[in-house]
PDB file of N, CA and C in Angstrom:
ATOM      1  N   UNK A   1     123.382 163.857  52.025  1.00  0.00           N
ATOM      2  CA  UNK A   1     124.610 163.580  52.741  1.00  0.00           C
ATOM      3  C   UNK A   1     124.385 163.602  54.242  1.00  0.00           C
ATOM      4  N   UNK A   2     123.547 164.137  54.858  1.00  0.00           N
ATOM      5  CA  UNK A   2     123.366 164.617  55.904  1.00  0.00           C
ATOM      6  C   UNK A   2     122.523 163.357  56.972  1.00  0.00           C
ATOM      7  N   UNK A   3     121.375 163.215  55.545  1.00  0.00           N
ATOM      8  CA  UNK A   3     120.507 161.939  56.051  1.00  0.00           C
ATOM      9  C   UNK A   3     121.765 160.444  56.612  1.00  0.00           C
ATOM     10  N   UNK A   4     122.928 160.267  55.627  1.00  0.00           N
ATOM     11  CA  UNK A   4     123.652 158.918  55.565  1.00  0.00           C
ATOM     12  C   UNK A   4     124.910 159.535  56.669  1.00  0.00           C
ATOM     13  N   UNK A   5     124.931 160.517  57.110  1.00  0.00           N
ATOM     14  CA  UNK A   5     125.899 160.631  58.048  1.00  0.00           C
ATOM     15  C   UNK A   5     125.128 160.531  59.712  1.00  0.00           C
ATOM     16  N   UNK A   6     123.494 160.984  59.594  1.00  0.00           N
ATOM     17  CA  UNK A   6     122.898 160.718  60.580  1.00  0.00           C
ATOM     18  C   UNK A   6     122.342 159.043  60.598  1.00  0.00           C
ATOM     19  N   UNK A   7     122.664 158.484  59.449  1.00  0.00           N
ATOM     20  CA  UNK A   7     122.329 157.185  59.984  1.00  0.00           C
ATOM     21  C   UNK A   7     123.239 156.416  60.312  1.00  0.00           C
ATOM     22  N   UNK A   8     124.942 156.547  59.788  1.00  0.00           N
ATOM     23  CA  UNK A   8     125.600 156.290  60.370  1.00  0.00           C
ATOM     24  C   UNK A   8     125.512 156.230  62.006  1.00  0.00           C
ATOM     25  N   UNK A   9     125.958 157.546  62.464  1.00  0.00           N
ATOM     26  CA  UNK A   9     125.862 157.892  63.572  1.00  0.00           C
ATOM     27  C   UNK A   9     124.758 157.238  64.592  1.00  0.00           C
ATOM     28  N   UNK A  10     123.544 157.179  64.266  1.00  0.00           N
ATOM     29  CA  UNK A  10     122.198 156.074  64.422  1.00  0.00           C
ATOM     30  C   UNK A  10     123.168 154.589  64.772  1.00  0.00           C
ATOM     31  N   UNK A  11     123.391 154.137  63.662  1.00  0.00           N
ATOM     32  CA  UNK A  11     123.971 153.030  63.602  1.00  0.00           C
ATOM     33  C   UNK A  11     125.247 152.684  64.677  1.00  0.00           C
ATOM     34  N   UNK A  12     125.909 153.514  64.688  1.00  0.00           N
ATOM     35  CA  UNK A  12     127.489 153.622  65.855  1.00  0.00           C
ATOM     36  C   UNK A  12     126.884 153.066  66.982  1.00  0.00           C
ATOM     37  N   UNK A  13     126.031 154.073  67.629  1.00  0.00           N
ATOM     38  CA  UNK A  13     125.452 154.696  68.703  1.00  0.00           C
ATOM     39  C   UNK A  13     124.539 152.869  69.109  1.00  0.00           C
ATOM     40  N   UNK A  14     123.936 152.218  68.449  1.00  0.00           N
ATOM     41  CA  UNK A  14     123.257 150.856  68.179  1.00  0.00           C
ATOM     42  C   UNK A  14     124.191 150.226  68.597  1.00  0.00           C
ATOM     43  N   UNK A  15     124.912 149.924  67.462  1.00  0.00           N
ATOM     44  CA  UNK A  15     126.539 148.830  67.985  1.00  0.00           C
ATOM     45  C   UNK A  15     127.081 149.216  69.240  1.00  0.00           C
ATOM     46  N   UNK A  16     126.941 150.358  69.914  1.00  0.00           N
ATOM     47  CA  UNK A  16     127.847 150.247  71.084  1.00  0.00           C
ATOM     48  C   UNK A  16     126.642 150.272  72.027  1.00  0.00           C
ATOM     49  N   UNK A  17     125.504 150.333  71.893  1.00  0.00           N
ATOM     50  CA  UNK A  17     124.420 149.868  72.997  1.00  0.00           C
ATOM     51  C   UNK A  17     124.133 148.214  73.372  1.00  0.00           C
ATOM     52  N   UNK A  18     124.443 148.330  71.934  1.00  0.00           N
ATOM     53  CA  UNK A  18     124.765 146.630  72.104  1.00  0.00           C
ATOM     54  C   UNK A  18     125.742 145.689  73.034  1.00  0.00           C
ATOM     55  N   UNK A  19     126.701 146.659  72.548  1.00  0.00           N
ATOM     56  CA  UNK A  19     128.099 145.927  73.518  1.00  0.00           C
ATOM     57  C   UNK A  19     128.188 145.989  74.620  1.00  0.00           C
ATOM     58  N   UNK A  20     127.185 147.167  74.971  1.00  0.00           N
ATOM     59  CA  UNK A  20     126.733 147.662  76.566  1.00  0.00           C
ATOM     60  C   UNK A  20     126.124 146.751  77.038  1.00  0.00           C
ATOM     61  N   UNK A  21     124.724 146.954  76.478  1.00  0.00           N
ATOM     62  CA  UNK A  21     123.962 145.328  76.985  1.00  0.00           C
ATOM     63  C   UNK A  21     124.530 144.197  76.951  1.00  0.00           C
ATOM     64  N   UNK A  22     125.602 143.805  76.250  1.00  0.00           N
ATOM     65  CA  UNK A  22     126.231 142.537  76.233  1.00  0.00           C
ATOM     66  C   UNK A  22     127.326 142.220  77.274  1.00  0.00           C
ATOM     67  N   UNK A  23     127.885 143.268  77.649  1.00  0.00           N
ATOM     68  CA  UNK A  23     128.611 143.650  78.548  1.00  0.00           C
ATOM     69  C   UNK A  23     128.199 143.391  79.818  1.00  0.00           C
ATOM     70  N   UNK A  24     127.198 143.774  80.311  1.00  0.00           N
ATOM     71  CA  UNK A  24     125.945 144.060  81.234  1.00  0.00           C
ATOM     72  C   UNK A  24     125.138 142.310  81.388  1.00  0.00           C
ATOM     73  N   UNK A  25     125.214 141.708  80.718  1.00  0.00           N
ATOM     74  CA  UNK A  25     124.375 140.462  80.920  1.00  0.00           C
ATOM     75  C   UNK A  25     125.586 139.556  81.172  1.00  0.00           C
ATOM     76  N   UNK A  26     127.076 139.708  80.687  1.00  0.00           N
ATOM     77  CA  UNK A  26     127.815 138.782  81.156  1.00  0.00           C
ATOM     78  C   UNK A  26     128.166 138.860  82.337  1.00  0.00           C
ATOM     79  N   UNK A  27     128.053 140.502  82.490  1.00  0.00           N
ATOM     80  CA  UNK A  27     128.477 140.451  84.177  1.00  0.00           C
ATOM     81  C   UNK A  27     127.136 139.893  85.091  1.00  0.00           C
ATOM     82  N   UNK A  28     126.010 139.777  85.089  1.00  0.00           N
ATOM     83  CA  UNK A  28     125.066 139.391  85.553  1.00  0.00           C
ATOM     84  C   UNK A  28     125.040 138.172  85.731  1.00  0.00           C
ATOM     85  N   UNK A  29     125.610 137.130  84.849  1.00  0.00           N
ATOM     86  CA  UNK A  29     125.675 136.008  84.177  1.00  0.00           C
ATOM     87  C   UNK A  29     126.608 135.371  85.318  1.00  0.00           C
ATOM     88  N   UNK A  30     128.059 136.294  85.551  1.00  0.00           N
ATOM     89  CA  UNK A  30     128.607 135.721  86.446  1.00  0.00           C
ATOM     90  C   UNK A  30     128.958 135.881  87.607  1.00  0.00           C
ATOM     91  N   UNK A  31     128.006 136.885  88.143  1.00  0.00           N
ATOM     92  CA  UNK A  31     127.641 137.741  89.638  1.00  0.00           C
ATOM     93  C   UNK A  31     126.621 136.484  90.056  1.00  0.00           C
ATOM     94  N   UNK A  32     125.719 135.762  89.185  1.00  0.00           N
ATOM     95  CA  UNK A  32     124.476 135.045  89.590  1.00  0.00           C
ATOM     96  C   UNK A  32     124.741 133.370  89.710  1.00  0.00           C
ATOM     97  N   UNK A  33     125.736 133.086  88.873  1.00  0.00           N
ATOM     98  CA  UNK A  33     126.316 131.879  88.813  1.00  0.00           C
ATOM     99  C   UNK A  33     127.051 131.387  89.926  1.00  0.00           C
ATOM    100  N   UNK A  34     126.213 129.752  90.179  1.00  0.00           N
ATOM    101  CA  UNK A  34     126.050 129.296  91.672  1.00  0.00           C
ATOM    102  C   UNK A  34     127.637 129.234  92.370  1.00  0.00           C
ATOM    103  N   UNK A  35     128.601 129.134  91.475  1.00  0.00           N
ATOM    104  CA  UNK A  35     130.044 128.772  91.970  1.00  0.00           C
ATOM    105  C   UNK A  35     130.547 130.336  92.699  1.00  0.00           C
ATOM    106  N   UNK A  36     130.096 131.460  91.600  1.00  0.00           N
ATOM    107  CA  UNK A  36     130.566 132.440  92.078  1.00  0.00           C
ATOM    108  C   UNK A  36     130.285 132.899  93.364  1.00  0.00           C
ATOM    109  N   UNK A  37     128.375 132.714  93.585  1.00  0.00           N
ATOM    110  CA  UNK A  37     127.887 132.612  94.655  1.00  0.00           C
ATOM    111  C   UNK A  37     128.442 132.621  96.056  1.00  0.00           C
ATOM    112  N   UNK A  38     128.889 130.986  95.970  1.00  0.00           N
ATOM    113  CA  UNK A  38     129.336 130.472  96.755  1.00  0.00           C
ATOM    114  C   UNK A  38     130.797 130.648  97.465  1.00  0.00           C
ATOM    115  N   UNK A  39     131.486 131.522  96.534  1.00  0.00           N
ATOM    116  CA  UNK A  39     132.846 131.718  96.406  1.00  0.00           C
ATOM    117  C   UNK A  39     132.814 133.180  97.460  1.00  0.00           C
ATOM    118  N   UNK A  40     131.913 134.114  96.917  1.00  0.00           N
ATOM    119  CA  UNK A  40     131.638 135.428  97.569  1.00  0.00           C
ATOM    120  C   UNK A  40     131.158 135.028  99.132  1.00  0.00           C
ATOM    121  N   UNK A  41     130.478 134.084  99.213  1.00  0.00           N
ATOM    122  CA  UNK A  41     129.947 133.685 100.590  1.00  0.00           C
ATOM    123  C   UNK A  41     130.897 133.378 101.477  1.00  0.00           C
ATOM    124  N   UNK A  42     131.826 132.457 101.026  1.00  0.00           N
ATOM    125  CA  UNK A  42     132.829 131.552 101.889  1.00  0.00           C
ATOM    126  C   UNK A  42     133.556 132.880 102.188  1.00  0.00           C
ATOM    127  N   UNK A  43     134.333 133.797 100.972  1.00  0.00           N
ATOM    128  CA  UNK A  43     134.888 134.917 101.211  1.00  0.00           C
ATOM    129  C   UNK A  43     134.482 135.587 102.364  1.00  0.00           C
ATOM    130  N   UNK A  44     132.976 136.209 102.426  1.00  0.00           N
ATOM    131  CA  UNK A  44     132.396 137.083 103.462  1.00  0.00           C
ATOM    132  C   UNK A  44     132.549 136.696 105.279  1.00  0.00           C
ATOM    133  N   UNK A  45     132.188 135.043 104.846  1.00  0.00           N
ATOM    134  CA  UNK A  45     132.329 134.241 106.335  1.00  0.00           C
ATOM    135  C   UNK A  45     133.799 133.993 106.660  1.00  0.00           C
ATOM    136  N   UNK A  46     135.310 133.795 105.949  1.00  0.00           N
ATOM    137  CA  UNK A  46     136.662 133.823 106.432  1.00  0.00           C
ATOM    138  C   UNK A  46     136.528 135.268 106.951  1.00  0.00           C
ATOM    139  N   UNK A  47     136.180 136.615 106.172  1.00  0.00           N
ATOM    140  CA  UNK A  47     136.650 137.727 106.607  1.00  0.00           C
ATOM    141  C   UNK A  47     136.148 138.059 108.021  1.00  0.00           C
ATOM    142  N   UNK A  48     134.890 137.329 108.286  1.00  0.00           N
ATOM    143  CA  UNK A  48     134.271 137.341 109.750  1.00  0.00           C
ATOM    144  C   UNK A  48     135.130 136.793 110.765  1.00  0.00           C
ATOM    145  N   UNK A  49     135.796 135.597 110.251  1.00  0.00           N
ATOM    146  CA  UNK A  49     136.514 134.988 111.736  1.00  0.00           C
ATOM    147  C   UNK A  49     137.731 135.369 111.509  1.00  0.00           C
ATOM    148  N   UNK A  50     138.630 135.458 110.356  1.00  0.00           N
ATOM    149  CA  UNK A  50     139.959 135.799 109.935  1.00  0.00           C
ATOM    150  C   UNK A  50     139.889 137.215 109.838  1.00  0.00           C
ATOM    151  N   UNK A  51     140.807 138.600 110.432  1.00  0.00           N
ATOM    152  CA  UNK A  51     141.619 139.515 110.054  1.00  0.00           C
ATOM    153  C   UNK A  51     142.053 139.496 108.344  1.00  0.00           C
ATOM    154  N   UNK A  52     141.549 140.302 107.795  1.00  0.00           N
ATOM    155  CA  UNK A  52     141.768 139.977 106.159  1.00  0.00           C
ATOM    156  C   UNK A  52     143.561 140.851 105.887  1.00  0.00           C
ATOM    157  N   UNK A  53     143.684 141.616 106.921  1.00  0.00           N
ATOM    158  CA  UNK A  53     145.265 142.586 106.518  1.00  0.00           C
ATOM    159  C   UNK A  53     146.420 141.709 107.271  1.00  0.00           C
ATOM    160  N   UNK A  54     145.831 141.116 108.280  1.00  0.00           N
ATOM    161  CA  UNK A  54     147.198 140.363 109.081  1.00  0.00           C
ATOM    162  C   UNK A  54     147.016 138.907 109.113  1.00  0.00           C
ATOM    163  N   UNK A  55     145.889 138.202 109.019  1.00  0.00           N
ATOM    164  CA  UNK A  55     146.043 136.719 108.731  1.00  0.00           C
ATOM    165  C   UNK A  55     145.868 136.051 109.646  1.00  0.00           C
ATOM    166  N   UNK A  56     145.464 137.160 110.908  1.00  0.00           N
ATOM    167  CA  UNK A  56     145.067 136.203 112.755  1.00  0.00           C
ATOM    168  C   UNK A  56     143.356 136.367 112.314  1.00  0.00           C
ATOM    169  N   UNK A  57     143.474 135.536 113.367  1.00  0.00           N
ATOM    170  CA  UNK A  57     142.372 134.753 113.398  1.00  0.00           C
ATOM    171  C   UNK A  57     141.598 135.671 114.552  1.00  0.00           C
ATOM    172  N   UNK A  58     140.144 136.471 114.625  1.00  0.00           N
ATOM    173  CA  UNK A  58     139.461 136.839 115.251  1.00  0.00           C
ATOM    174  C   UNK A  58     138.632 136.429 116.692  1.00  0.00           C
ATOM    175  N   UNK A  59     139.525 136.341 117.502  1.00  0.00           N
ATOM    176  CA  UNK A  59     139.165 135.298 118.656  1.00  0.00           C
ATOM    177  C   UNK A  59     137.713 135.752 119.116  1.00  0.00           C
ATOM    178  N   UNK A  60     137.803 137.223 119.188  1.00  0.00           N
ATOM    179  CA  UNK A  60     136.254 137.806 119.732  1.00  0.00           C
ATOM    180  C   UNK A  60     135.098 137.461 119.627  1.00  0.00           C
ATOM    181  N   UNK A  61     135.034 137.088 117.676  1.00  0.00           N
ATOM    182  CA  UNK A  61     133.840 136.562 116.659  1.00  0.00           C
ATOM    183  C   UNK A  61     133.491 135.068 117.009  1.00  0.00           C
ATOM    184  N   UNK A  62     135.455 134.503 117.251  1.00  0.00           N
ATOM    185  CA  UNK A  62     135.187 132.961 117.429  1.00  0.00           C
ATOM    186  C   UNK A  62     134.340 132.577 118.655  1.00  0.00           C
ATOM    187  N   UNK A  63     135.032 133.449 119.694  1.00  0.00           N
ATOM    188  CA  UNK A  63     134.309 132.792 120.685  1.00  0.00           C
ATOM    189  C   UNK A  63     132.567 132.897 120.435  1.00  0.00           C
ATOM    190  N   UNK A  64     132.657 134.139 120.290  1.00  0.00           N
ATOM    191  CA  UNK A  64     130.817 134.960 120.265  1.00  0.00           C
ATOM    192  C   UNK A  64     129.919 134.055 119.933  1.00  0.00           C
ATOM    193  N   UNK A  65     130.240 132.581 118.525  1.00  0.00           N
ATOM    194  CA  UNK A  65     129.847 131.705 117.608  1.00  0.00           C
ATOM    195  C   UNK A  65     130.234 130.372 118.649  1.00  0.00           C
ATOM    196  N   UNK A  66     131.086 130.177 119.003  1.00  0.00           N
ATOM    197  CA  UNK A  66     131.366 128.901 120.177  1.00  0.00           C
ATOM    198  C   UNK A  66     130.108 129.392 121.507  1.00  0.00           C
ATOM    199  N   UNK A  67     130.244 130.800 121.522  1.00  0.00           N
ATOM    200  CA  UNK A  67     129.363 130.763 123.198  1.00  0.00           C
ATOM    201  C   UNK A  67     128.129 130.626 123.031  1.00  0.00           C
ATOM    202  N   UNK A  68     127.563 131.247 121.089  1.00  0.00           N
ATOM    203  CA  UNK A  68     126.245 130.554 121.063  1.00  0.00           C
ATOM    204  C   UNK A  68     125.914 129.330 121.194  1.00  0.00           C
ATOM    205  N   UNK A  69     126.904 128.376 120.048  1.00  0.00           N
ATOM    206  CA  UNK A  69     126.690 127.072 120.186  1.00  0.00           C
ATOM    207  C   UNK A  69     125.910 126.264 121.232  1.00  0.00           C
ATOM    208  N   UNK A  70     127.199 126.481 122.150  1.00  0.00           N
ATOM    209  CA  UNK A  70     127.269 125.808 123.449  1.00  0.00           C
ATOM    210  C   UNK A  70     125.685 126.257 123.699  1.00  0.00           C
ATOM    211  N   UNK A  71     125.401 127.880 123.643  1.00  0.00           N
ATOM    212  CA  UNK A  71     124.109 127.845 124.824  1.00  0.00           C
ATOM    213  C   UNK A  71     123.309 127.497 124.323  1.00  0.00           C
ATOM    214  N   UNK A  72     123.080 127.062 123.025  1.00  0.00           N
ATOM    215  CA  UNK A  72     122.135 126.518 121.967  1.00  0.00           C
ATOM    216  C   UNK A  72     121.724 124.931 122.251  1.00  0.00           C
ATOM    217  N   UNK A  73     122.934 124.293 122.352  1.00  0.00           N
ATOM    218  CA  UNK A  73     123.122 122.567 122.746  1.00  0.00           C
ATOM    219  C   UNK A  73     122.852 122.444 124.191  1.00  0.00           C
ATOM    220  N   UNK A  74     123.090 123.911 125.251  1.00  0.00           N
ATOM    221  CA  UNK A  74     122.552 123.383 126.471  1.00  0.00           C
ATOM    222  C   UNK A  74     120.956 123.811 126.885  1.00  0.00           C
ATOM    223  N   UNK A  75     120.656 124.959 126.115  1.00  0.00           N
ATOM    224  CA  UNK A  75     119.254 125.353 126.038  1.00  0.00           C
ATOM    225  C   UNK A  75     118.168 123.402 125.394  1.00  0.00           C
ATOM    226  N   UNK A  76     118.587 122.869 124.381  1.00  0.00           N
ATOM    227  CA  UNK A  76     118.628 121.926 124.228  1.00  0.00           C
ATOM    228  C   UNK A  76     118.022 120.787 124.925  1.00  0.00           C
ATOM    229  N   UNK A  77     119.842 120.682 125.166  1.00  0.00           N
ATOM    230  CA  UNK A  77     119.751 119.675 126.509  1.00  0.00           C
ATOM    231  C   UNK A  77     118.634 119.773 127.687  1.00  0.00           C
ATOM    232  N   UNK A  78     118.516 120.585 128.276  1.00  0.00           N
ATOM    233  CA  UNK A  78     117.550 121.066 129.051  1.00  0.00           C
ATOM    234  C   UNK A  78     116.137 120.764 128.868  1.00  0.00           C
ATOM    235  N   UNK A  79     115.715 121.315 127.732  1.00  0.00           N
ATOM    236  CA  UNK A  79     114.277 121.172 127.210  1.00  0.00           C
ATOM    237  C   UNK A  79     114.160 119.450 127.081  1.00  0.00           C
ATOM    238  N   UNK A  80     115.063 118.715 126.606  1.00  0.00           N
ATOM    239  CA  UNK A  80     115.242 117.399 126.720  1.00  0.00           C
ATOM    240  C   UNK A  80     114.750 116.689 128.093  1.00  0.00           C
ATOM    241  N   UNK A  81     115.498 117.181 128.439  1.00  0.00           N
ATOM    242  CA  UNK A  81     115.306 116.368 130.083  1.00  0.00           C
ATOM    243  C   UNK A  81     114.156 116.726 130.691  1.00  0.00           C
ATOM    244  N   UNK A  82     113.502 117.529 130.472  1.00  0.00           N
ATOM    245  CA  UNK A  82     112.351 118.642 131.351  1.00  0.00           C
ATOM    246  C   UNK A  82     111.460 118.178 130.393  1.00  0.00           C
ATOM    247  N   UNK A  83     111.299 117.590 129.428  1.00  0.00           N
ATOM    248  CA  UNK A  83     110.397 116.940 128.506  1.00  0.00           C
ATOM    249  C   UNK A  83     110.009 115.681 129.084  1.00  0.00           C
ATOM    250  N   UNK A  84     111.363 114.503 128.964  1.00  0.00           N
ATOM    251  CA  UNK A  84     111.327 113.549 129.544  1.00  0.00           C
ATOM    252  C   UNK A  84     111.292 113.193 130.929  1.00  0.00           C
TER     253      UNK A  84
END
């Protein structure tokens, strides 16, 4: 009796390791999947320029990303002309 109640128990303990691992690979499945990916990304980059509690828009970040630009296209420009 003892043996078929420990294999039960064996057995339980199986089925729910299972469901674990199964559990465990779907979430992997859709943490890794390219849409989700992409979804978490776009998310991360609004919360950079957008305020996520009030819905304004982060002028500080914006500019910081405009003032590289610019010195990027005139660093650029420069090397252009000083080339030619």
């Amino acid at each position: 009796m003892a043996k078929d109640d420990s294999l039960s128990a064996l057995e339980r303990e199986i089925e729910q390791t299972r469901e674990q691992l199964a559990t465990t690979i779907d979430q992997l499945l859709y943490r890794a999947h390219p849409k989700t990916i992409v979804s978490r990304e776009v998310s991360s980059i609004k919360a950079h320029f957008v305020d996520v509690r009030t819905g304004q828009p982060r002028t500080d970040n914006i500019l910081k990303v405009v003032g590289g630009v610019v010195g990027v296209v005139v660093v650029f420009t420069i090397i252009r002309k000083v080339v030619n």
